[in-house]
Protein backbone atom coordinates (compact mmCIF):
# COMPACT_ATOMS: atom_id res chain seq x y z
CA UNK A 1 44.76 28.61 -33.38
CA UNK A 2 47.22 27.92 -36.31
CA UNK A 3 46.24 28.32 -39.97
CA UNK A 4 47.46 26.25 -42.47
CA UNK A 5 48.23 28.46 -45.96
CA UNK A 6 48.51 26.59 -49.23
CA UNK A 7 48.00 27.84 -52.62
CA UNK A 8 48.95 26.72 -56.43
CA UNK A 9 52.64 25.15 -56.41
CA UNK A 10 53.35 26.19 -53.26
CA UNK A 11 54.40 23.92 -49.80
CA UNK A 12 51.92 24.05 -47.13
CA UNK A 13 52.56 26.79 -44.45
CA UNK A 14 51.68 27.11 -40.49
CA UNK A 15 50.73 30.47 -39.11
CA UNK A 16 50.14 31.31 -35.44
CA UNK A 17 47.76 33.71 -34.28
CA UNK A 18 49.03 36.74 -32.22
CA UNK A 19 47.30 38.87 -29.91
CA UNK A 20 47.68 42.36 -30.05
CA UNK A 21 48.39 44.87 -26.90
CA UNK A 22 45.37 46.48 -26.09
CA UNK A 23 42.70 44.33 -28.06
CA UNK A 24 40.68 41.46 -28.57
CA UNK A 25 41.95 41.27 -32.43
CA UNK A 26 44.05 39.11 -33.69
CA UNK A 27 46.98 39.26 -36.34
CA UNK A 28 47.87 36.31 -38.64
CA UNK A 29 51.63 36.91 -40.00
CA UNK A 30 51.51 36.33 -44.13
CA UNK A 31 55.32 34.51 -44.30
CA UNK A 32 57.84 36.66 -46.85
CA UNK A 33 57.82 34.06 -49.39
CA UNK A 34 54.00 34.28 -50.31
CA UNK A 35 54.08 38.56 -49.69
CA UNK A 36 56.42 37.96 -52.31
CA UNK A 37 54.80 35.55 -54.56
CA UNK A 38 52.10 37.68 -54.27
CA UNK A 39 52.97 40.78 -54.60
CA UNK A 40 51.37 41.61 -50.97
CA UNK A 41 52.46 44.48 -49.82
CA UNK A 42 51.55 46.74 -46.25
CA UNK A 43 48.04 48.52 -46.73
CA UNK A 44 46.50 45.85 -49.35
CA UNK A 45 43.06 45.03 -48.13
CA UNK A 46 41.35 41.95 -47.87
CA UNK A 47 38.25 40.15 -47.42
CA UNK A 48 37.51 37.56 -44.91
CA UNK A 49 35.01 34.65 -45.39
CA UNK A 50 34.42 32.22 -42.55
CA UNK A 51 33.31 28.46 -42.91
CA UNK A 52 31.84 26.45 -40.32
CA UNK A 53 31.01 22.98 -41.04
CA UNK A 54 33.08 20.35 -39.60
CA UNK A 55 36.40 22.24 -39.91
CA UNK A 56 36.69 26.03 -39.49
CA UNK A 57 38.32 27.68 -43.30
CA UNK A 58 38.78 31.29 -42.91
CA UNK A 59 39.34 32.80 -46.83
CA UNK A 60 41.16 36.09 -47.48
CA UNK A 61 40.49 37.49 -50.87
CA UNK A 62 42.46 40.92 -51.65
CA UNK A 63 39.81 43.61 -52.85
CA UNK A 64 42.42 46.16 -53.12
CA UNK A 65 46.13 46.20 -53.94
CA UNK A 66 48.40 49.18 -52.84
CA UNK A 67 50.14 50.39 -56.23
């Protein structure tokens, strides 16, 4: 599956998902350029929303930000 990121001003991005050793989860890799734009850093959390109609959207929303 590969997610396509876009948000205000910013080029369209492709993400792959990754499996990870050991579990059926999945990572998606945020690129450096939006952590940055952002502010992202490791240990914000997020919420995921998932659409199905005739595409699939997944939505993250941060609902907290590491200070």
């Amino acid at each position: 599956m590969y997610l396509n990121i876009e948000f205000n001003n910013m080029e369209k991005t492709t993400v792959k998902a990754r499996s990870r050793q050991g579990t059926k989860s999945m990572d998606l890799t945020i690129p450096a350029k939006v952590c940055g734009e952002l502010d992202i850093s490791p240990g914000d959390i997020f919420e995921l929303t998932v659409k199905k109609d005739e595409k699939e959207v997944l939505t993250y929303k941060r609902v907290y930000k590491i200070k």
